[in-house]
PDB file of N, CA and C in Angstrom:
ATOM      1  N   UNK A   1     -12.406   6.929  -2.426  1.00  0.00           N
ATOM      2  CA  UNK A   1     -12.785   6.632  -3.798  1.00  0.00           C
ATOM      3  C   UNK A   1     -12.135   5.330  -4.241  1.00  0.00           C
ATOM      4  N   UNK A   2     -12.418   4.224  -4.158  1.00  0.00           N
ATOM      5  CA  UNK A   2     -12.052   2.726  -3.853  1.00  0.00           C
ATOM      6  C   UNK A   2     -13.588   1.793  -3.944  1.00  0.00           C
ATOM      7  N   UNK A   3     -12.848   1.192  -4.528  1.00  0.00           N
ATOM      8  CA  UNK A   3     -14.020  -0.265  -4.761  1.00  0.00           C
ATOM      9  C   UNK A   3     -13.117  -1.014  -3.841  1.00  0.00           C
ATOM     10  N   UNK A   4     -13.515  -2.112  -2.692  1.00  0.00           N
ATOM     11  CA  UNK A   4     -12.996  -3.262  -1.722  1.00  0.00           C
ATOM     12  C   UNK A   4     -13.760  -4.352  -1.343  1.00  0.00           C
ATOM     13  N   UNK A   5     -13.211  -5.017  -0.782  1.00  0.00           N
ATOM     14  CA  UNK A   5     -13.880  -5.855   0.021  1.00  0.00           C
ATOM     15  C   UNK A   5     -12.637  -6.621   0.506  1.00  0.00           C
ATOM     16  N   UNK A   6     -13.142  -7.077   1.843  1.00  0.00           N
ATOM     17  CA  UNK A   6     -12.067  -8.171   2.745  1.00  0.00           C
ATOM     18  C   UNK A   6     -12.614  -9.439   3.151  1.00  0.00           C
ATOM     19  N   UNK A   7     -11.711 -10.131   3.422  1.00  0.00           N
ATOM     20  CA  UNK A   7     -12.377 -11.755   3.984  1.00  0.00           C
ATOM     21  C   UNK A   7     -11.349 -12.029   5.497  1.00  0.00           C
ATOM     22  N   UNK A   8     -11.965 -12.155   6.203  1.00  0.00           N
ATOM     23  CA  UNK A   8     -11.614 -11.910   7.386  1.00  0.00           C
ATOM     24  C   UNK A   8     -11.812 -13.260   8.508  1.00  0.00           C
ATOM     25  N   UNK A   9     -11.205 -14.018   9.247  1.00  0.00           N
ATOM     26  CA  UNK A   9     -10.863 -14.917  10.105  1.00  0.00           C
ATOM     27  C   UNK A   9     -10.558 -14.435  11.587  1.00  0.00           C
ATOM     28  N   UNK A  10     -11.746 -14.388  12.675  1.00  0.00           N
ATOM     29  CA  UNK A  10     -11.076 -14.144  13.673  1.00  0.00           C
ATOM     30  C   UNK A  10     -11.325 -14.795  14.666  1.00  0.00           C
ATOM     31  N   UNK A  11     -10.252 -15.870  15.427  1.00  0.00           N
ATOM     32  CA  UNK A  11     -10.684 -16.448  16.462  1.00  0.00           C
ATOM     33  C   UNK A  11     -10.233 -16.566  17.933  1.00  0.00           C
ATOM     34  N   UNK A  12     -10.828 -16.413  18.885  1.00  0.00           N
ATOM     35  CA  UNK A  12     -10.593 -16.368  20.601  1.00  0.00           C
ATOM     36  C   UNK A  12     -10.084 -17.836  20.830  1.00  0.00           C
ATOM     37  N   UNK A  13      -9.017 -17.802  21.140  1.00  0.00           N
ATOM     38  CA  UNK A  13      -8.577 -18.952  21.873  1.00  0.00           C
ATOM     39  C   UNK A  13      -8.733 -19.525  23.385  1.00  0.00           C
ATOM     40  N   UNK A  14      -9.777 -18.669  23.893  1.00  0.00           N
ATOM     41  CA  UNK A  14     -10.011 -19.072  24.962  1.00  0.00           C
ATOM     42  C   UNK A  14     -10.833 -20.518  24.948  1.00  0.00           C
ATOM     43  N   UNK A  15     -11.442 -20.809  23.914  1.00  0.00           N
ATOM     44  CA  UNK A  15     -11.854 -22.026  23.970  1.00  0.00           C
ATOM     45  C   UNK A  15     -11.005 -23.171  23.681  1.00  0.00           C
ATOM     46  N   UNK A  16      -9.929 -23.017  22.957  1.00  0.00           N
ATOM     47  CA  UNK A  16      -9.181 -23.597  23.136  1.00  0.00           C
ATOM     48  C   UNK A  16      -8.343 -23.834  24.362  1.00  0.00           C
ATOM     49  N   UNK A  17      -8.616 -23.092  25.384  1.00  0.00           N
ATOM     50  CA  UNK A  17      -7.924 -23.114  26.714  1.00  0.00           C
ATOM     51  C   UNK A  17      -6.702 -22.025  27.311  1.00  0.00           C
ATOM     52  N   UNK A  18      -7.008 -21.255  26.024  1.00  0.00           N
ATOM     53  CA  UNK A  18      -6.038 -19.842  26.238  1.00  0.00           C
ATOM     54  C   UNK A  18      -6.656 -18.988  26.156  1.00  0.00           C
ATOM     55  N   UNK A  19      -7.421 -18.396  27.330  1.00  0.00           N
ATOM     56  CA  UNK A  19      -7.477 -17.256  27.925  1.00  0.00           C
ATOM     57  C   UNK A  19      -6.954 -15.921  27.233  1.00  0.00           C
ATOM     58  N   UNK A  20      -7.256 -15.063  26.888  1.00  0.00           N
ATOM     59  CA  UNK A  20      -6.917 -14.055  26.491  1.00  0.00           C
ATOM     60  C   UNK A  20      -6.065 -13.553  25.027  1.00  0.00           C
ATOM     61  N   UNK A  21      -6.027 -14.842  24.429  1.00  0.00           N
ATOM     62  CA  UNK A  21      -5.414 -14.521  23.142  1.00  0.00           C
ATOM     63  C   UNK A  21      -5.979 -15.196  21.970  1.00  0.00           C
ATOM     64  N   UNK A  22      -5.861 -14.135  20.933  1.00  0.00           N
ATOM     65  CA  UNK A  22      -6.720 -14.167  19.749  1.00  0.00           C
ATOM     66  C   UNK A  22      -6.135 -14.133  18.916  1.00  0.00           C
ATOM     67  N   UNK A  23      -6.348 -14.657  17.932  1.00  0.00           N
ATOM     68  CA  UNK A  23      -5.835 -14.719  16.581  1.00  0.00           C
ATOM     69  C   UNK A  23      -6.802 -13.658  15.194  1.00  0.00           C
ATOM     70  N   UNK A  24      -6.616 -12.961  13.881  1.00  0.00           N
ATOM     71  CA  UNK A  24      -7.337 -12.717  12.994  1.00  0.00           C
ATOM     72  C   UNK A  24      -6.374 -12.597  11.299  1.00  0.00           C
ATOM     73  N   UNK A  25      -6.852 -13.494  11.013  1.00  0.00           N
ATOM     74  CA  UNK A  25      -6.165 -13.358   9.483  1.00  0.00           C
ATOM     75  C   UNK A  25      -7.214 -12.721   8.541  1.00  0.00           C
ATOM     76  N   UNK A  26      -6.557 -12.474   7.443  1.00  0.00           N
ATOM     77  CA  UNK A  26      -7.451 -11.858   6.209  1.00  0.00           C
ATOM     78  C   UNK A  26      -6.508 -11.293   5.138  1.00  0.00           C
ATOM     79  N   UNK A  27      -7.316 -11.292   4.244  1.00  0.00           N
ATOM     80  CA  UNK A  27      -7.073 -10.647   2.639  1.00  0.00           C
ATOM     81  C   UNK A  27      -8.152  -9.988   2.451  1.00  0.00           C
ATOM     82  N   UNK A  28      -7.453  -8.672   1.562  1.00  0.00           N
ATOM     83  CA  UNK A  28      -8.577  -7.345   1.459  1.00  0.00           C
ATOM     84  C   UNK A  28      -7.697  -7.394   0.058  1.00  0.00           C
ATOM     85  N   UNK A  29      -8.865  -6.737  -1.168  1.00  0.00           N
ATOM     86  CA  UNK A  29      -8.450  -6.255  -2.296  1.00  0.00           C
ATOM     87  C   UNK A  29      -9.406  -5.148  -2.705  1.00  0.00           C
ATOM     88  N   UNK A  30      -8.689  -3.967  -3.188  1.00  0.00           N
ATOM     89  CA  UNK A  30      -8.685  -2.976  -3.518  1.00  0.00           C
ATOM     90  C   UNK A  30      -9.087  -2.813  -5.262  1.00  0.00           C
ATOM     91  N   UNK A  31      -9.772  -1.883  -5.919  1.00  0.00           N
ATOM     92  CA  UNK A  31     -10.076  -1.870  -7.165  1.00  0.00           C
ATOM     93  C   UNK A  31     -10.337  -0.218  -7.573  1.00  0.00           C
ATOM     94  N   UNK A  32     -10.135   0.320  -8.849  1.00  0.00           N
ATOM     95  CA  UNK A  32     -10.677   1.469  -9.548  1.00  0.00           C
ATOM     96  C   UNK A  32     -10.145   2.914  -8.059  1.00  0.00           C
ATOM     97  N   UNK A  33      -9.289   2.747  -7.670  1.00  0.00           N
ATOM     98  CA  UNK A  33      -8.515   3.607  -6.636  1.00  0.00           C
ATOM     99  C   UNK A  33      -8.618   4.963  -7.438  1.00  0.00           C
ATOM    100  N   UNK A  34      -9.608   6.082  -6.919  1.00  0.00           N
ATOM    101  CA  UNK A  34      -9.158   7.461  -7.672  1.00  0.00           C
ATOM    102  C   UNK A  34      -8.898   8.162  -6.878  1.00  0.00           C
ATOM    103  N   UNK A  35      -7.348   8.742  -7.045  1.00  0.00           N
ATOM    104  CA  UNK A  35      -6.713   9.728  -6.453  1.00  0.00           C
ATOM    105  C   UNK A  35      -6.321  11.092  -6.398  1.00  0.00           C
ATOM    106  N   UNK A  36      -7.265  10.878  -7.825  1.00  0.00           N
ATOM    107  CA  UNK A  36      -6.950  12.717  -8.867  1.00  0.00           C
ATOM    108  C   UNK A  36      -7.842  13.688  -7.847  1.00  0.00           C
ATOM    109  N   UNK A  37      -8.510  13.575  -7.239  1.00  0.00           N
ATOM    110  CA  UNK A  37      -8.556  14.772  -6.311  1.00  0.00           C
ATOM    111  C   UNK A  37      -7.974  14.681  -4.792  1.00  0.00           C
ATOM    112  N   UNK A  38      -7.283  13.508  -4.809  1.00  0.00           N
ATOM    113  CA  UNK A  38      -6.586  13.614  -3.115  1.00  0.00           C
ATOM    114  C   UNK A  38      -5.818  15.017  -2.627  1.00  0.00           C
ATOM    115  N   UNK A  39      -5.826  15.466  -1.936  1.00  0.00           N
ATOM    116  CA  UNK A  39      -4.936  16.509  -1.735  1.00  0.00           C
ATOM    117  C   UNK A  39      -4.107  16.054   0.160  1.00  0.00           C
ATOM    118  N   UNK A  40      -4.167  14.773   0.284  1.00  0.00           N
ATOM    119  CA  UNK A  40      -3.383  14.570   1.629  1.00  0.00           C
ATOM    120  C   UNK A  40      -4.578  14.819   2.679  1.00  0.00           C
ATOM    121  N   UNK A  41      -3.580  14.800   3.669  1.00  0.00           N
ATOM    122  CA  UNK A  41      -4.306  14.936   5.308  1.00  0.00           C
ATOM    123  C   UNK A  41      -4.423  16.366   4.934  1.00  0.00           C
ATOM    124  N   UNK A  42      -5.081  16.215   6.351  1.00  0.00           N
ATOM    125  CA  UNK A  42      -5.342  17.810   6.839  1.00  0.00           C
ATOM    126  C   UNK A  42      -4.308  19.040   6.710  1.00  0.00           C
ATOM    127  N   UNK A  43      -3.198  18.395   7.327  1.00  0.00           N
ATOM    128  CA  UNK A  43      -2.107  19.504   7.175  1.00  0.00           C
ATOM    129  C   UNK A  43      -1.511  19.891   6.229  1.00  0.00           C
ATOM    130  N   UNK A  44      -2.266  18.640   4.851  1.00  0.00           N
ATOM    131  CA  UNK A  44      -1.413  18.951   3.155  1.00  0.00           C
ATOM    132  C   UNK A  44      -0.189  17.896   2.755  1.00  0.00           C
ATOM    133  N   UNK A  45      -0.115  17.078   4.466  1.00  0.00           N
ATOM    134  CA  UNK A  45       0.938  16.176   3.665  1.00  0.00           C
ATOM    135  C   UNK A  45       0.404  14.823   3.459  1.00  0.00           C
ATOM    136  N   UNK A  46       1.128  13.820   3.367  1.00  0.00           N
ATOM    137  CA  UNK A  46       0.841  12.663   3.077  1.00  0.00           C
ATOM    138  C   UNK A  46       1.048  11.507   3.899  1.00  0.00           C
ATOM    139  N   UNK A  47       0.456  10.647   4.632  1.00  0.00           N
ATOM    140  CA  UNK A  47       0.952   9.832   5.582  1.00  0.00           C
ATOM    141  C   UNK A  47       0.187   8.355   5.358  1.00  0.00           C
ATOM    142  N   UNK A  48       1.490   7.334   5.409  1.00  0.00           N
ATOM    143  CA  UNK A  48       0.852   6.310   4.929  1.00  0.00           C
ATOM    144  C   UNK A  48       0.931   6.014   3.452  1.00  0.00           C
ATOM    145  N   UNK A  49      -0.323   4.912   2.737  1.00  0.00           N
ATOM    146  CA  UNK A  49      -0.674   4.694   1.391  1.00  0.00           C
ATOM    147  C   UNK A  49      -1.142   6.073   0.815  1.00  0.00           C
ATOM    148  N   UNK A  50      -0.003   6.111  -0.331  1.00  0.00           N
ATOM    149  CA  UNK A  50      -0.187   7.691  -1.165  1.00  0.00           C
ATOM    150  C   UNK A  50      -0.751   7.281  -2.550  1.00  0.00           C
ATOM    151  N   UNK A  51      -2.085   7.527  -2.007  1.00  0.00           N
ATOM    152  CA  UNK A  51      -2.843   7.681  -3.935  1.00  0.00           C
ATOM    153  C   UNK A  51      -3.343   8.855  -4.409  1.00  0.00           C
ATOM    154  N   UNK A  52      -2.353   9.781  -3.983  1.00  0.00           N
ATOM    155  CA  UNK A  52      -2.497  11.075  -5.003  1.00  0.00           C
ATOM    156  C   UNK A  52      -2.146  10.930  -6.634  1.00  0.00           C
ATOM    157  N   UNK A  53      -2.888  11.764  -7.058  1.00  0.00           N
ATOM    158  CA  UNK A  53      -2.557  11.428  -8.884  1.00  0.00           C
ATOM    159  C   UNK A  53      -3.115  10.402  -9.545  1.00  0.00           C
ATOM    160  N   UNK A  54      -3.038   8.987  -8.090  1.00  0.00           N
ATOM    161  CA  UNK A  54      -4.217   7.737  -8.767  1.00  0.00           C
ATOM    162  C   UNK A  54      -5.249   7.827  -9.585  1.00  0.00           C
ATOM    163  N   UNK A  55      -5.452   6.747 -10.800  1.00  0.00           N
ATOM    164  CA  UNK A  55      -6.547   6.618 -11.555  1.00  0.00           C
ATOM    165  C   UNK A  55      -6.726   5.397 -11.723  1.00  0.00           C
ATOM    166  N   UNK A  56      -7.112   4.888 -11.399  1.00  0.00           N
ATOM    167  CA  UNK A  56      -7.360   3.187 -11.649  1.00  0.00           C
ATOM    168  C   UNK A  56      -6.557   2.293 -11.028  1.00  0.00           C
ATOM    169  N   UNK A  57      -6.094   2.805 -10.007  1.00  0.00           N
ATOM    170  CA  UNK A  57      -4.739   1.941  -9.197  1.00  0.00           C
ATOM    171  C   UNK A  57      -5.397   0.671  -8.864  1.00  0.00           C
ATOM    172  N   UNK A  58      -4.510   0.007  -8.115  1.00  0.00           N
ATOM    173  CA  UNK A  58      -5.359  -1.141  -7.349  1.00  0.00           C
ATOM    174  C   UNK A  58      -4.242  -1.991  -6.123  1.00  0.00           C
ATOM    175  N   UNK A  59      -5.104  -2.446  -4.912  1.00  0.00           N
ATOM    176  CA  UNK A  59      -3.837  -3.341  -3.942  1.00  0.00           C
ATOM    177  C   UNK A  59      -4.531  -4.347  -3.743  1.00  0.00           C
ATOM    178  N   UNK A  60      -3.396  -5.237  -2.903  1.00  0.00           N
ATOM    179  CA  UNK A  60      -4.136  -6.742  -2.091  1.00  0.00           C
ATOM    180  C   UNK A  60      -3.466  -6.554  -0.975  1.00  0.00           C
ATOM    181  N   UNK A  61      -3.779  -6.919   0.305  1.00  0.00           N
ATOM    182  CA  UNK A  61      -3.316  -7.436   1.550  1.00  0.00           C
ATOM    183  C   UNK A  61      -3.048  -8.418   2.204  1.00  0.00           C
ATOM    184  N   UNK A  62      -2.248  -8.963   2.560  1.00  0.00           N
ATOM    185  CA  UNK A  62      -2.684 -10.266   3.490  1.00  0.00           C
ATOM    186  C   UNK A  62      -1.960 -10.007   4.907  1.00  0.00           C
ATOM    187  N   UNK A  63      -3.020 -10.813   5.917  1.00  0.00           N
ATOM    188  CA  UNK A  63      -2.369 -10.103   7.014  1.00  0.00           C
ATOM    189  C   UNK A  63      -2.559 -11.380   8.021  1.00  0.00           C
ATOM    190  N   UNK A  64      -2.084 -11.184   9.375  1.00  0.00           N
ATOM    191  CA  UNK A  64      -2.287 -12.283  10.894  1.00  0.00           C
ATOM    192  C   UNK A  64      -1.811 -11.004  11.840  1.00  0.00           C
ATOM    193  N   UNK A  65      -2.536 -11.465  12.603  1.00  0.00           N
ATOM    194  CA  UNK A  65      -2.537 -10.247  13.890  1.00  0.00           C
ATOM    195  C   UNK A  65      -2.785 -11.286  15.553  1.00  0.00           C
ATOM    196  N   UNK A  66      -2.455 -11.131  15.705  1.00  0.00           N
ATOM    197  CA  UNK A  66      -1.767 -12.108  17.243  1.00  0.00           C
ATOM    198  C   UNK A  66      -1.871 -11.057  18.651  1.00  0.00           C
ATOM    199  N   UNK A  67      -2.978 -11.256  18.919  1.00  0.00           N
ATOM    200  CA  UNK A  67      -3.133 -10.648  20.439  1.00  0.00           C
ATOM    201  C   UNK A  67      -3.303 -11.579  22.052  1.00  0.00           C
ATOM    202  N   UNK A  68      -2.629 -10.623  22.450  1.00  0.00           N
ATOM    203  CA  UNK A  68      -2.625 -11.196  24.131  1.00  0.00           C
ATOM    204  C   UNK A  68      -3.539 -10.110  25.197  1.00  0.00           C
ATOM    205  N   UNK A  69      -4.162 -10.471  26.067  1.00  0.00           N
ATOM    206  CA  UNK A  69      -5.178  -9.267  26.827  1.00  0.00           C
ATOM    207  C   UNK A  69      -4.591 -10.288  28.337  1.00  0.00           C
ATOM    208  N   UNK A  70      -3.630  -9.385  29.361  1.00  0.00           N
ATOM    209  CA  UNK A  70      -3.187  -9.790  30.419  1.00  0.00           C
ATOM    210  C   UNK A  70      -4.343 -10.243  30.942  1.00  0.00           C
ATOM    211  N   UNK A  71      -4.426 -11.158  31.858  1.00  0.00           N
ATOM    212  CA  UNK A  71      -5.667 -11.893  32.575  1.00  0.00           C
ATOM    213  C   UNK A  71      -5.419 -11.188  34.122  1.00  0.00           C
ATOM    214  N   UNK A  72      -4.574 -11.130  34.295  1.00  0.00           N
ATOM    215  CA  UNK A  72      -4.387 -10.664  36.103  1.00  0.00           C
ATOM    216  C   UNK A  72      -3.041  -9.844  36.075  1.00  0.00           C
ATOM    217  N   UNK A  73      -2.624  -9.178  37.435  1.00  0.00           N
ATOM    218  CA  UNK A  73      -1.806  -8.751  38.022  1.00  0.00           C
ATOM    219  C   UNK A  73      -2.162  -7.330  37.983  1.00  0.00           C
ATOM    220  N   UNK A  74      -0.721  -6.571  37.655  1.00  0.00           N
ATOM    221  CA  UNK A  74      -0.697  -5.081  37.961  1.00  0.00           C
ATOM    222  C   UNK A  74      -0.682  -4.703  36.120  1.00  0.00           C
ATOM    223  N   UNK A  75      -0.648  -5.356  35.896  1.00  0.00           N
ATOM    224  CA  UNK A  75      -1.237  -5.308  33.907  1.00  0.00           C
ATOM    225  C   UNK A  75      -1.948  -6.173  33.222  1.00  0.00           C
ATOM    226  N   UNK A  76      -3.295  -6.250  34.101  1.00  0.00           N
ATOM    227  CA  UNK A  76      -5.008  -7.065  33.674  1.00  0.00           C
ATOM    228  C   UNK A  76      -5.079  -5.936  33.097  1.00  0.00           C
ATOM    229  N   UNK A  77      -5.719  -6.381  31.628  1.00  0.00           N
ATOM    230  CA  UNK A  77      -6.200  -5.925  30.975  1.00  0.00           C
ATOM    231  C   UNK A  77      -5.567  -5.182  29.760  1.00  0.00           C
ATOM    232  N   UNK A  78      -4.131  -5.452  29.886  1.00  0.00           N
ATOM    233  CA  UNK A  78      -3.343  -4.865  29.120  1.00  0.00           C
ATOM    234  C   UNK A  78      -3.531  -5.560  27.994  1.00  0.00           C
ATOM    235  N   UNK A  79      -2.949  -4.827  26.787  1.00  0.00           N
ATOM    236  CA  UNK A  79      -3.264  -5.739  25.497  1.00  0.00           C
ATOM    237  C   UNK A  79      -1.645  -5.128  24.368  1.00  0.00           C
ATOM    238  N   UNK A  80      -1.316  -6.912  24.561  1.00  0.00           N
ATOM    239  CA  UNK A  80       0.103  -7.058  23.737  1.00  0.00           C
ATOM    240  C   UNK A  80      -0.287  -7.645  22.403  1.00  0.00           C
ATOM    241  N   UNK A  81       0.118  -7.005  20.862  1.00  0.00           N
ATOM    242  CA  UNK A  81      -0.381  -7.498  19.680  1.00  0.00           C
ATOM    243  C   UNK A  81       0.431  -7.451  18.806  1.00  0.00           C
ATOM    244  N   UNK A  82       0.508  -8.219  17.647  1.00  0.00           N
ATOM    245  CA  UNK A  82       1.745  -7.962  16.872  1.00  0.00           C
ATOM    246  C   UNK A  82       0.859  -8.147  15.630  1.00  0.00           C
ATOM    247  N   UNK A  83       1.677  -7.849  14.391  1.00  0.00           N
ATOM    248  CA  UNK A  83       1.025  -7.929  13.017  1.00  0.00           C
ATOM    249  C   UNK A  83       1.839  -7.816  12.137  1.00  0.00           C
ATOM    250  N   UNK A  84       1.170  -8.914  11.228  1.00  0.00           N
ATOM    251  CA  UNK A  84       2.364  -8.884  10.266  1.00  0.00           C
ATOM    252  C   UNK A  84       1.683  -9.640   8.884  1.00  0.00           C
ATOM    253  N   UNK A  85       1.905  -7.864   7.960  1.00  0.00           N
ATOM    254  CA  UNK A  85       1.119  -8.064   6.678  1.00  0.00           C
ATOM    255  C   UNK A  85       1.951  -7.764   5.704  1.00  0.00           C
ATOM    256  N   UNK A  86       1.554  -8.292   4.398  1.00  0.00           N
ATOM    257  CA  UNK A  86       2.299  -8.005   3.028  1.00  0.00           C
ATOM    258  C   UNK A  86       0.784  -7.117   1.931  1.00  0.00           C
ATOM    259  N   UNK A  87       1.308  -5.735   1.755  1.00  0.00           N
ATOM    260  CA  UNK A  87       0.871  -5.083   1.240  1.00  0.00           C
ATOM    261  C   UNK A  87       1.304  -4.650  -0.332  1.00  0.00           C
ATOM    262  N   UNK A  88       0.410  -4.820  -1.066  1.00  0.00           N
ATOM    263  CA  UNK A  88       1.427  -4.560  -2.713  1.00  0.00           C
ATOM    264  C   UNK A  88       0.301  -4.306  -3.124  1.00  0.00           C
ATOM    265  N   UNK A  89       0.918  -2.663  -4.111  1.00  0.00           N
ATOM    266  CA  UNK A  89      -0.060  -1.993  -4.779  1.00  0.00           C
ATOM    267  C   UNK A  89       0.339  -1.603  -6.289  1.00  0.00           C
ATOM    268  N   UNK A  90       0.066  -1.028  -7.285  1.00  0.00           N
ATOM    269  CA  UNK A  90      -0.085  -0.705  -8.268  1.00  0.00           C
ATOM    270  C   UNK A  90       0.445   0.892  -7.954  1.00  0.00           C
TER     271      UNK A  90
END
């Protein structure tokens, strides 16, 4: 129960001459968040962003996410990624 939208940047650096690693930035914003009937996960608790009780809340995101996908050896195909976002909500 969320109004959103995101703007999103994602690019393969293999054309740049690096093989296997990618880049993706973005900002997402959040609007009219209703939480008055959340009752949690499945098990009743809460994990993560808690908009129980929410009525009109609202967030923004901004984020970069940095991946590597091994090209060869005994870990082709492996995939090393890191991320690192600033989340702030109401």
């Amino acid at each position: 129960n969320e109004k959103s939208w995101q703007l999103r940047y994602d690019l393969d650096l293999a054309a740049y001459g690096v093989p296997g690693l990618s880049a993706s930035l973005w900002h997402a914003k959040g609007w009219d968040i209703d939480g008055t009937h959340y009752d949690g996960d499945r098990d009743g608790r809460n994990r993560g962003y808690n908009v129980r009780g929410l009525d009109g809340a609202k967030h923004n995101e901004n984020g970069l996410m940095l991946a590597y996908v091994v090209q060869s050896g005994r870990l082709k195909d492996a995939v090393l990624r890191t991320i690192v976002y600033n989340h702030r909500a109401s």
